[in-house]
N, C-alpha and C. Protein backbone atom coordinates (compact mmCIF):
# COMPACT_ATOMS: atom_id res chain seq x y z
N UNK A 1 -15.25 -12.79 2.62
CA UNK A 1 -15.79 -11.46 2.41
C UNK A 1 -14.73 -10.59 1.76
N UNK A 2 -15.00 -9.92 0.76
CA UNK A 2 -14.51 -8.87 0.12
C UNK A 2 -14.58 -7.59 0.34
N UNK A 3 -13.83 -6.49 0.63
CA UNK A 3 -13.94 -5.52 0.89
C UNK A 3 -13.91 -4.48 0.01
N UNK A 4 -14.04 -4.53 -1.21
CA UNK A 4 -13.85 -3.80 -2.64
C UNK A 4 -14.45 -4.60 -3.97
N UNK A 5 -15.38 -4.67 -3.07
CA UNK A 5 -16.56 -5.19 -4.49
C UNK A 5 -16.11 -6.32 -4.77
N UNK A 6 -16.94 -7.28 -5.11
CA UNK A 6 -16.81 -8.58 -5.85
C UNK A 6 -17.15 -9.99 -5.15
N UNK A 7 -16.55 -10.72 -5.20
CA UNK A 7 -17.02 -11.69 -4.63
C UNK A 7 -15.87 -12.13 -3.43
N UNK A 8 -15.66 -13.44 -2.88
CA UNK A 8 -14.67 -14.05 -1.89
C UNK A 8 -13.16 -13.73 -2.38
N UNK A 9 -12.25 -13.92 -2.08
CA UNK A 9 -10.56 -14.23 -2.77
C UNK A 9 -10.68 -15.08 -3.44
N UNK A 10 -10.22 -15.27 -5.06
CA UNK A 10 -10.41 -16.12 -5.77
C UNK A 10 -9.04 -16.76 -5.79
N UNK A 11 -8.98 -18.14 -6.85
CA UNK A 11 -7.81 -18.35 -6.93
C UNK A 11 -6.93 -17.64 -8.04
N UNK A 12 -7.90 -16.63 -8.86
CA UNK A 12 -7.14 -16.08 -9.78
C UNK A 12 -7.96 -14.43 -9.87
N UNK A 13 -6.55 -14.06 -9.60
CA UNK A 13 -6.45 -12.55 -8.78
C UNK A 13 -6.31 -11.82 -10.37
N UNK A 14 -6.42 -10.72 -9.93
CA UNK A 14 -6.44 -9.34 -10.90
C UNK A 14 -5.57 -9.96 -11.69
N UNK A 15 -5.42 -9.59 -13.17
CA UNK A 15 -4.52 -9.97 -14.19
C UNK A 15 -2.92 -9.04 -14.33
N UNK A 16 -2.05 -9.67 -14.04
CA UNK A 16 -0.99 -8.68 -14.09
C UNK A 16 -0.76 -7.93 -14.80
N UNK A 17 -0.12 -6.47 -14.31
CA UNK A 17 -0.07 -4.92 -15.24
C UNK A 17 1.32 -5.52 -16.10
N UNK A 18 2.09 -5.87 -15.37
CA UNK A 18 3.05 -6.25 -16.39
C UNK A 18 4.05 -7.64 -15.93
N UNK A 19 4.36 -8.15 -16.99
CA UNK A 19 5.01 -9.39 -16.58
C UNK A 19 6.57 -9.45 -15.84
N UNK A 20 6.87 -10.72 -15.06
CA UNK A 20 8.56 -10.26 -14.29
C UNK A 20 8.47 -9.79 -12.90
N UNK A 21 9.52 -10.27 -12.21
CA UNK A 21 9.51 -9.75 -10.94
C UNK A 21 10.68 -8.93 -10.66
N UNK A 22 9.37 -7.50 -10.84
CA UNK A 22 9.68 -5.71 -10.87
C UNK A 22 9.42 -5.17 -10.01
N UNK A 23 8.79 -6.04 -8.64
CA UNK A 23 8.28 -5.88 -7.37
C UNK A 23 9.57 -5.23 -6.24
N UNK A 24 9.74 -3.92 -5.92
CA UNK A 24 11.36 -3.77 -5.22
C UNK A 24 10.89 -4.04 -3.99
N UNK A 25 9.62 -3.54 -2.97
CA UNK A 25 9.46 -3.37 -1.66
C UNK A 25 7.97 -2.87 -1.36
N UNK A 26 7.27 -3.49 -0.15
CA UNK A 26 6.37 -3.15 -0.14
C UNK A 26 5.92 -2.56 1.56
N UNK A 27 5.27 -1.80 1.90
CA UNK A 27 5.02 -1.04 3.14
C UNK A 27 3.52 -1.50 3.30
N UNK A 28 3.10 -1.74 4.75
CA UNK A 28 1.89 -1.85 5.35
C UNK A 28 1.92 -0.90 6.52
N UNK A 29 1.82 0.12 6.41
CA UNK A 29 1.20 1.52 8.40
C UNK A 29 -0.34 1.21 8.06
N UNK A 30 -0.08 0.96 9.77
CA UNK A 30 -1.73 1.46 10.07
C UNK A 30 -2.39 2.62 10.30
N UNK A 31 -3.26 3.78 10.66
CA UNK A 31 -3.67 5.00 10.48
C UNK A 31 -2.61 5.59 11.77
N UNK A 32 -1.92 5.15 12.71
CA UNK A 32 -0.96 5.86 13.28
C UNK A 32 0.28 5.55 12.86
N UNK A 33 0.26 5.69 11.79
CA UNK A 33 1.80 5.52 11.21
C UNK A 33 3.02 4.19 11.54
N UNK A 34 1.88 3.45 11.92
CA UNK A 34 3.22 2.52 12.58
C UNK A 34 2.93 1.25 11.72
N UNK A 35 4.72 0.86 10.97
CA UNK A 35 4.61 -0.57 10.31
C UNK A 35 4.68 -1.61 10.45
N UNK A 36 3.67 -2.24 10.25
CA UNK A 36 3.09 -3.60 10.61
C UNK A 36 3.42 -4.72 9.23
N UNK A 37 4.26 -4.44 8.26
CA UNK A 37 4.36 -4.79 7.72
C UNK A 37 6.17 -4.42 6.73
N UNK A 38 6.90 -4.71 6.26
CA UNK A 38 7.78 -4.54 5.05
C UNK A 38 8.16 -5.48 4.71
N UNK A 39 8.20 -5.35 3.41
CA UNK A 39 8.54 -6.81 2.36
C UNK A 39 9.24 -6.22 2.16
N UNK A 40 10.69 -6.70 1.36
CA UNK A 40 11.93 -6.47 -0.03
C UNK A 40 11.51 -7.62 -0.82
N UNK A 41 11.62 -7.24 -2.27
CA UNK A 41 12.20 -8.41 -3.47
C UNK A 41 13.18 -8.52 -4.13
N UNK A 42 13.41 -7.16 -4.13
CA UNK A 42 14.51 -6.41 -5.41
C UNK A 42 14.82 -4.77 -5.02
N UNK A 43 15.81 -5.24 -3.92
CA UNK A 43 16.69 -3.42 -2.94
C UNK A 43 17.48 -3.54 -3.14
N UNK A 44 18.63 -3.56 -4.36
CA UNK A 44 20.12 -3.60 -4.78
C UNK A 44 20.82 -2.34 -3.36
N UNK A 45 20.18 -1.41 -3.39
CA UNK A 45 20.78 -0.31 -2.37
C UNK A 45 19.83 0.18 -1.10
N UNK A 46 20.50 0.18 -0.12
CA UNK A 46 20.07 0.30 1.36
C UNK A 46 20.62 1.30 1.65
N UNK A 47 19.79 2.49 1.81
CA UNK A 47 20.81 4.20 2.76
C UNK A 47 20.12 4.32 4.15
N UNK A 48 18.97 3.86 4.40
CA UNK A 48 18.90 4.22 5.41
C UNK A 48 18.46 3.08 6.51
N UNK A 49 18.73 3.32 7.84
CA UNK A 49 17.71 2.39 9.02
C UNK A 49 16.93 2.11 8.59
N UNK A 50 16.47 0.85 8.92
CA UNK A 50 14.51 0.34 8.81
C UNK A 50 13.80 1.16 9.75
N UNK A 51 13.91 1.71 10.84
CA UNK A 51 13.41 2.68 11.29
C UNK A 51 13.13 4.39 10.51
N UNK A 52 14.25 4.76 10.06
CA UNK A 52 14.45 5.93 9.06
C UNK A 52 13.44 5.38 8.41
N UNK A 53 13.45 4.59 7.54
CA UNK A 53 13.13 4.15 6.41
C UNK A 53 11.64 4.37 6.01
N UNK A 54 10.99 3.66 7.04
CA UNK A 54 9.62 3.52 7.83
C UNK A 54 9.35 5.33 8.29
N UNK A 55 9.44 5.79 8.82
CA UNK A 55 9.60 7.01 9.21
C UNK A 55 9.50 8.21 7.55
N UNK A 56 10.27 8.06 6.89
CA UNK A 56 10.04 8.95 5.68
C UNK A 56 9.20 8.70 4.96
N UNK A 57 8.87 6.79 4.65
CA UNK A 57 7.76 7.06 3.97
C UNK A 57 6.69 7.09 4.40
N UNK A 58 6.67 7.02 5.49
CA UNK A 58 5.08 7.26 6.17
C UNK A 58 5.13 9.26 6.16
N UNK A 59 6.17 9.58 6.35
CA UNK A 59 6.19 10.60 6.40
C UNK A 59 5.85 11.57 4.94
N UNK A 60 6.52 10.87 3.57
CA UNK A 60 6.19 11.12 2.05
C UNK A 60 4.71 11.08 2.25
N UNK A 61 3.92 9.82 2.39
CA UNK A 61 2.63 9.74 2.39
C UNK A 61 1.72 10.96 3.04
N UNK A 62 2.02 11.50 4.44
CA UNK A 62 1.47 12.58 4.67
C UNK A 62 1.60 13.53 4.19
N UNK A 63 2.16 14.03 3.39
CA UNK A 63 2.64 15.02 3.04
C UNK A 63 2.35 15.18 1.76
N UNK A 64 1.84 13.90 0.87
CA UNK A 64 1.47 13.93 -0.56
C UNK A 64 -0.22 13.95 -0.45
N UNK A 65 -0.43 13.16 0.50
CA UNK A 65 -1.65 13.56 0.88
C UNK A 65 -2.55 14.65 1.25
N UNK A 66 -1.93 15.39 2.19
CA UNK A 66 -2.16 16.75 2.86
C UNK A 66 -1.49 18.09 1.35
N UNK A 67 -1.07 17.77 0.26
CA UNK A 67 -0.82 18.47 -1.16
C UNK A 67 -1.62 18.10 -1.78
N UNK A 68 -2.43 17.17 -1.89
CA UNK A 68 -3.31 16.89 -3.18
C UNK A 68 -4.45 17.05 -2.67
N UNK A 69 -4.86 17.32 -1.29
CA UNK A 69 -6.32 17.92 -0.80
C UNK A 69 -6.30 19.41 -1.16
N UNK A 70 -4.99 19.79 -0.60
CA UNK A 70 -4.67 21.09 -0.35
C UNK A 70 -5.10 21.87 -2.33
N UNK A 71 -4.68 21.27 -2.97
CA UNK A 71 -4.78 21.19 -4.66
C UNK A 71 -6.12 20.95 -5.30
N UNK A 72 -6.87 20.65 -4.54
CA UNK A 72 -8.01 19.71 -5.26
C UNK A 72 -8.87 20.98 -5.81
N UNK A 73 -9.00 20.84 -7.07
CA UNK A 73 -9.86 21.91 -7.69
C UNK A 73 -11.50 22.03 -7.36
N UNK A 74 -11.64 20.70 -6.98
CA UNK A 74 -13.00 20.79 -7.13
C UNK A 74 -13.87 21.18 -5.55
N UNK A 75 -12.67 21.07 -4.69
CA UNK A 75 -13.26 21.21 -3.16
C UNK A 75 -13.14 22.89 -3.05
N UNK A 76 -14.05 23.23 -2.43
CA UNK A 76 -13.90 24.67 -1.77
C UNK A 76 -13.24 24.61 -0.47
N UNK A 77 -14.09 23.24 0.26
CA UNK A 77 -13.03 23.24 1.61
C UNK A 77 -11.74 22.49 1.63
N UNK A 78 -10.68 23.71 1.69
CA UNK A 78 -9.32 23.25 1.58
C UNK A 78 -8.51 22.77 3.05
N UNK A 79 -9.06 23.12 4.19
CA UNK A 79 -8.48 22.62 5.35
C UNK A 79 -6.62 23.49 5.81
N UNK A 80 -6.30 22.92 6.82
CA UNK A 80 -5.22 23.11 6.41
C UNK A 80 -4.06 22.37 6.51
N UNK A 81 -3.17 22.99 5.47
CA UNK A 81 -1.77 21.82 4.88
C UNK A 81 -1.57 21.54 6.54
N UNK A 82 -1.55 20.09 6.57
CA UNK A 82 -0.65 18.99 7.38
C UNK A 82 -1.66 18.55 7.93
N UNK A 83 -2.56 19.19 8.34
CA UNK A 83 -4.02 18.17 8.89
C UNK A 83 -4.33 16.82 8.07
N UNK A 84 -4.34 15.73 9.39
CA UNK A 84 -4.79 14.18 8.53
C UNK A 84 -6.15 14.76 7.97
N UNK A 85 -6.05 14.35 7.05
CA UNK A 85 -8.00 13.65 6.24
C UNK A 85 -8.64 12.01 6.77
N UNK A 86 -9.29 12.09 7.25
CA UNK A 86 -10.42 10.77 7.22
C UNK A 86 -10.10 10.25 5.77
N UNK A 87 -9.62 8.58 5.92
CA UNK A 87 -9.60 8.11 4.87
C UNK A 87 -10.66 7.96 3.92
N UNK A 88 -10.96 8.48 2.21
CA UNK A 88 -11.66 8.51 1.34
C UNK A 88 -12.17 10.45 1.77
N UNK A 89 -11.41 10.78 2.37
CA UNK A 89 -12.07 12.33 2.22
C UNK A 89 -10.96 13.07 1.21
N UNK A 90 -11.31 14.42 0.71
CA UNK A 90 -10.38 15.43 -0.11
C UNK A 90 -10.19 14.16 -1.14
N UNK A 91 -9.12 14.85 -2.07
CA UNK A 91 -8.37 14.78 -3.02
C UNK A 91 -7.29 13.37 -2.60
N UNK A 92 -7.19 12.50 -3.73
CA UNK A 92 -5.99 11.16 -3.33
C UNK A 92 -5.20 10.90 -4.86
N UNK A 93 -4.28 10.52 -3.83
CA UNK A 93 -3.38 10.19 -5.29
C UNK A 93 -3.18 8.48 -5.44
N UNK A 94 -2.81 8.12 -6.47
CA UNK A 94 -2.91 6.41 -6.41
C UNK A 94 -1.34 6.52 -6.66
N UNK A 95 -1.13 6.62 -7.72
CA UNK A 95 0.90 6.75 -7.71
C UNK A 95 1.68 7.96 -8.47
N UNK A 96 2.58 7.52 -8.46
CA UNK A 96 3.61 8.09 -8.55
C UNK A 96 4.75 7.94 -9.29
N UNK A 97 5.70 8.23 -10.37
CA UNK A 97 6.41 7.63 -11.00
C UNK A 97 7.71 8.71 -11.22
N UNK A 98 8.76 7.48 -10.63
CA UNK A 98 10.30 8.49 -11.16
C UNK A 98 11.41 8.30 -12.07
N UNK A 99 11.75 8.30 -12.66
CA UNK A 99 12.77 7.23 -13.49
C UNK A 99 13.66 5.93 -12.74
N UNK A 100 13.67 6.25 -11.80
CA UNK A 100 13.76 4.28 -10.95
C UNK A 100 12.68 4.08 -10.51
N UNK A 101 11.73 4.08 -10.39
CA UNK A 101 10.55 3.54 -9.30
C UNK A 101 9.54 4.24 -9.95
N UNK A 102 8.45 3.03 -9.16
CA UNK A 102 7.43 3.56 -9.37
C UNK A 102 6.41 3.43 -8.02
N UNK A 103 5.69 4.27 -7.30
CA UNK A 103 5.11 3.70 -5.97
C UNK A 103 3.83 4.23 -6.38
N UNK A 104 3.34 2.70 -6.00
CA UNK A 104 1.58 2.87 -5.96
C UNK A 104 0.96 2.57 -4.60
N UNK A 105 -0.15 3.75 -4.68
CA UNK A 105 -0.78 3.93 -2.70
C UNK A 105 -2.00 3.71 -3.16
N UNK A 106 -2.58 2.67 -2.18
CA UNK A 106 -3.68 2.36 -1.56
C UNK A 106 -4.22 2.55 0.05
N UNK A 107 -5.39 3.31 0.12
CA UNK A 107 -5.99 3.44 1.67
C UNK A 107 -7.13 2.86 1.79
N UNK A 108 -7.22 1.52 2.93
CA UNK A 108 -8.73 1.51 3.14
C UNK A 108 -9.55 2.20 4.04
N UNK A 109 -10.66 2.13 3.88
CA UNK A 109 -11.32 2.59 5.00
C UNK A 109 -11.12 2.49 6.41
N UNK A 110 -10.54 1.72 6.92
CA UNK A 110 -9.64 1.72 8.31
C UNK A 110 -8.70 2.36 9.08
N UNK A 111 -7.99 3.02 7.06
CA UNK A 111 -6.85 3.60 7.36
C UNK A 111 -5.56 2.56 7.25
N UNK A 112 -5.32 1.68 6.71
CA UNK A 112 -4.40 0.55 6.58
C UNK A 112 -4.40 1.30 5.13
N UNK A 113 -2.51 1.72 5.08
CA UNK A 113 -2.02 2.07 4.19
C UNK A 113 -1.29 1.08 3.14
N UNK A 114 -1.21 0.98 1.69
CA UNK A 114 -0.57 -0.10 1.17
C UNK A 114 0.17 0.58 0.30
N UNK A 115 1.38 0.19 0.39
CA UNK A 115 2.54 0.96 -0.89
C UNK A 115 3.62 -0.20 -1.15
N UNK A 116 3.21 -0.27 -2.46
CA UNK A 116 3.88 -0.93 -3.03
C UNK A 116 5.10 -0.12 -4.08
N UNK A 117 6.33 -0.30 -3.94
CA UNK A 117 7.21 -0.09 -4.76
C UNK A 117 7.43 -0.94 -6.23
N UNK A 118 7.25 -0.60 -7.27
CA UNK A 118 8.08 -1.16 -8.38
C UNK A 118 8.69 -0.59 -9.49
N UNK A 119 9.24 -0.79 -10.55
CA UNK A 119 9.93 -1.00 -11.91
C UNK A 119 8.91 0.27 -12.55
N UNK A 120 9.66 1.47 -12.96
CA UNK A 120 8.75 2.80 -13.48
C UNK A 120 7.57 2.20 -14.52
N UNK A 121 8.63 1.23 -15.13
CA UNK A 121 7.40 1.01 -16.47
C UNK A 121 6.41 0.25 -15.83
N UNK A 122 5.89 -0.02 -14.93
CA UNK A 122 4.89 -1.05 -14.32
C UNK A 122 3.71 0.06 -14.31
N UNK A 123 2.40 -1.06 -14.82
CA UNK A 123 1.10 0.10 -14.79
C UNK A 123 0.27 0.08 -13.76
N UNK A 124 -0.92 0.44 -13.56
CA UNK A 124 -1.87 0.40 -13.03
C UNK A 124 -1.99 -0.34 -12.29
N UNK A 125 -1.85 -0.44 -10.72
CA UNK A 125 -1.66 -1.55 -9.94
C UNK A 125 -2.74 -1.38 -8.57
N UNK A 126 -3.92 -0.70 -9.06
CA UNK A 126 -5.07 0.23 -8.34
C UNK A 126 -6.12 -1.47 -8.00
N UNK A 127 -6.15 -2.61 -8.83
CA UNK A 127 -6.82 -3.31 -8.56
C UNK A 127 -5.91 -4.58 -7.60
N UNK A 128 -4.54 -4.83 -8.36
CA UNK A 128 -3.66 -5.51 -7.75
C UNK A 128 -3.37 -5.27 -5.84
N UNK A 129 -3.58 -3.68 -5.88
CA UNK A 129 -3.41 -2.99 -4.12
C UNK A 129 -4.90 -3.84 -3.64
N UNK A 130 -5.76 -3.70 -4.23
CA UNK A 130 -7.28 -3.91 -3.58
C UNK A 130 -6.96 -5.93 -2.98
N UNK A 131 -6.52 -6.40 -4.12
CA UNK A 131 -6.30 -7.96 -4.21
C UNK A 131 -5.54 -7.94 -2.97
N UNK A 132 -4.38 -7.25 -2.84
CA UNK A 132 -3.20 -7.38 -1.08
C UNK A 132 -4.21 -6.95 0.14
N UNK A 133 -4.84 -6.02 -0.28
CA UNK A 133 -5.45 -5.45 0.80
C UNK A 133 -6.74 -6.63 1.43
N UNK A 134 -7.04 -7.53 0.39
CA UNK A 134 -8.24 -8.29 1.07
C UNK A 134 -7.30 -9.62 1.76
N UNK A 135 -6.33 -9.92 1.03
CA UNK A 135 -5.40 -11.00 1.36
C UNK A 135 -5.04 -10.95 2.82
N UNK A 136 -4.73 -8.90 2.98
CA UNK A 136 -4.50 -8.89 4.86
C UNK A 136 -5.70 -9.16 5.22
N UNK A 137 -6.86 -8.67 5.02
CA UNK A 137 -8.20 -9.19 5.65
C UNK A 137 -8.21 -10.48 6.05
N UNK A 138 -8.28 -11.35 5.21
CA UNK A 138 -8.76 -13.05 4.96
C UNK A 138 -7.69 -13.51 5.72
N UNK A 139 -6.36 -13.29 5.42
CA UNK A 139 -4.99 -14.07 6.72
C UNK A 139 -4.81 -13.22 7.72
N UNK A 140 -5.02 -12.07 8.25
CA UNK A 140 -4.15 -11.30 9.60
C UNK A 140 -5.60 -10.99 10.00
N UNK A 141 -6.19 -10.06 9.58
CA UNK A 141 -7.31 -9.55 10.13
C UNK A 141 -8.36 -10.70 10.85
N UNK A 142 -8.86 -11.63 9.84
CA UNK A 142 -9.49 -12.88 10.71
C UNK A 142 -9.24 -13.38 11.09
N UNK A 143 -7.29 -13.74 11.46
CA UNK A 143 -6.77 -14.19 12.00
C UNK A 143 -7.48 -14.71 13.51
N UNK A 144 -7.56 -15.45 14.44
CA UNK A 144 -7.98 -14.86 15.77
C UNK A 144 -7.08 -14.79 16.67
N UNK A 145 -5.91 -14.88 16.35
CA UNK A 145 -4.31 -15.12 17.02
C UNK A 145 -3.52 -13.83 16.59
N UNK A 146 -3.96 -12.37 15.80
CA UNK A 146 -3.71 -11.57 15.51
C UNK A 146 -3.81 -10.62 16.41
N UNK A 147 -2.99 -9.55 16.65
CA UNK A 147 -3.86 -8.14 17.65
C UNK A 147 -3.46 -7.22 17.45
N UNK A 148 -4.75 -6.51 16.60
CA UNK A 148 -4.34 -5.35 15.58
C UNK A 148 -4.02 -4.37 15.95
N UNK A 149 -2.40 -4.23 15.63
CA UNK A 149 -2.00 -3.13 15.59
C UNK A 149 -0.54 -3.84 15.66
N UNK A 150 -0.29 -5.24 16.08
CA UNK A 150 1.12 -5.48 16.00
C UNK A 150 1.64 -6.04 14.24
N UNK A 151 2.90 -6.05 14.72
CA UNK A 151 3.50 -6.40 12.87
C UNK A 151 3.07 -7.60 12.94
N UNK A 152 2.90 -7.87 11.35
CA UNK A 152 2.09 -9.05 10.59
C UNK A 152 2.96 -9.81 10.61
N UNK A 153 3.03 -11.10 11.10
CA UNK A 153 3.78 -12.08 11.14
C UNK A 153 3.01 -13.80 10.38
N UNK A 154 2.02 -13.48 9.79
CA UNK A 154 1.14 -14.56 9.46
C UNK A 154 1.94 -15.34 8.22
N UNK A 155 2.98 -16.33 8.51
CA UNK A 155 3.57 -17.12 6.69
C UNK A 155 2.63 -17.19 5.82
N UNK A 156 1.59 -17.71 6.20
CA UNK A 156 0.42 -17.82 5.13
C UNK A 156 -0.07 -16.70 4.45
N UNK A 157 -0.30 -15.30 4.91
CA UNK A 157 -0.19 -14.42 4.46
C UNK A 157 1.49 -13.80 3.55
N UNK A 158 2.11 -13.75 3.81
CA UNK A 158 3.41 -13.57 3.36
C UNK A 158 3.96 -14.68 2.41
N UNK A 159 3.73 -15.73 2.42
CA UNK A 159 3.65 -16.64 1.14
C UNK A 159 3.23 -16.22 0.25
N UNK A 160 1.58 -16.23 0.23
CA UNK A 160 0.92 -15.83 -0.59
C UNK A 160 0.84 -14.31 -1.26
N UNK A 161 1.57 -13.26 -0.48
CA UNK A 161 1.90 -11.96 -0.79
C UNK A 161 3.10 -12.28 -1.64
N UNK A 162 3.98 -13.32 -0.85
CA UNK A 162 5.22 -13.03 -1.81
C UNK A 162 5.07 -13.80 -3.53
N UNK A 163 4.69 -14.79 -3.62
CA UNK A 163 3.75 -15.58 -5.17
C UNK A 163 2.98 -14.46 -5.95
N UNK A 164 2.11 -13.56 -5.32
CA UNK A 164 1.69 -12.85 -6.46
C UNK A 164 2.34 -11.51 -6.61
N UNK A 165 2.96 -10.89 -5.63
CA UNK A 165 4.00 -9.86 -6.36
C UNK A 165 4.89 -9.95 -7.09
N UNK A 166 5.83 -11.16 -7.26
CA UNK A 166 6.23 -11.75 -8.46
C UNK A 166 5.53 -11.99 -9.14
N UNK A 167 4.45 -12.25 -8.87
CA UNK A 167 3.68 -12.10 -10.69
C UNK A 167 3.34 -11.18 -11.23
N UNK A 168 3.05 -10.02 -10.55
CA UNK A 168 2.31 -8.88 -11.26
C UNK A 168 3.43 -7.80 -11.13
N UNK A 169 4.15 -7.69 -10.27
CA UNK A 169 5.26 -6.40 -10.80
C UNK A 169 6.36 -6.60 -11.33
C-alpha cells in the first residue's frame, strides 16, 4: 500500500533530481518531536550534541512552520505564531536553500516529519521525500516487531534508505 498516490513500492523509485552522493543527513520526529530516526552520509563538521542537534531542528521546523501559516496570503485565519497546525492545515513549506545546504521537508498525515539535508544545487526532492516516507511504512510501520514511537532500528529499512539516497542526492 501506498500512501501518496500510485501504486505498491516499486523497484524503481522516483527518478533522481540530481546525480552523486550529495545526500549530508537525514532526520525522522514523530508529531511530538522526538527522533526516531538520523542518518549521516556526508557531515565533514559536527558543533553540536545529537541531542542539541535533534532539538534545533525539530525546533527550526516549528518555527518555519508556525511563519509560513502565520504569512499565508490566502488564509484569513491566521492563528497564533507558535501554535502547532494539524498536519496538511495553513500554509507549508517544502525547502529551503543556503549556500551549503539545502533541506527539504516532508509531513505526513500522521505527523511523521522527513528532512532530508543535501548539496544547495540539488532539486526538487518533493517526490523522492514521498518514496522514504512509504519505505518507513512498508519496513517499520508494518513491521509487527516495531512500537511506534521508538527509534527505527529496522537494517532492511536503513539499507534500503541508505542505496537510494546515494542515488538521488
Amino acid at each position: 500500500m501506498q500512501f501518496f498516490g500510485g501504486s505498491e513500492i516499486s523497484p524503481s523509485p522516483p527518478v533522481p533530481a540530481a546525480s552523486g552522493n550529495n545526500g549530508h543527513m537525514m532526520y525522522v520526529f514523530n508529531r511530538n518531536g522526538i527522533c526516531l530516526l538520523y542518518r549521516e552520509w556526508n557531515r565533514p563538521l559536527r558543533t553540536l550534541n545529537a541531542q542539541q542537534d535533534h532539538k534545533l531542528m525539530f525546533g527550526l521546523l516549528f518555527s518555519l512552520k508556525s511563519l509560513t501559516g502565520k504569512m499565508d496570503p490566502t488564509s484569513a485565519e491566521k492563528g497564533n505564531l507558535g501554535v502547532p497546525q494539524l498536519p496538511g492545515q495553513g500554509c507549508s513549506f517544502h525547502s529551503f536553500r543556503t549556500n551549503t545546504y539545502k533541506l527539504s521537508f516532508m509531513e505526513s498525515p500522521s505527523g511523521i516529519k522527513i528532512i532530508l539535508v543535501t548539496h544547495p544545487r540539488t532539486g526538487d526532492l518533493r517526490e523522492s521525500l514521498k518514496y522514504i516516507y512509504n519505505l518507513y511504512v512498508e519496513y517499520v510501520v508494518k513491521n509487527p516487531l516495531y512500537t511506534p514511537g521508538s527509534p527505527i532500528r529496522s537494517e532492511l529499512f536503513n539499507t534500503t534508505l541508505d542505496q537510494y539516497v546515494r542515488g538521488i542526492a
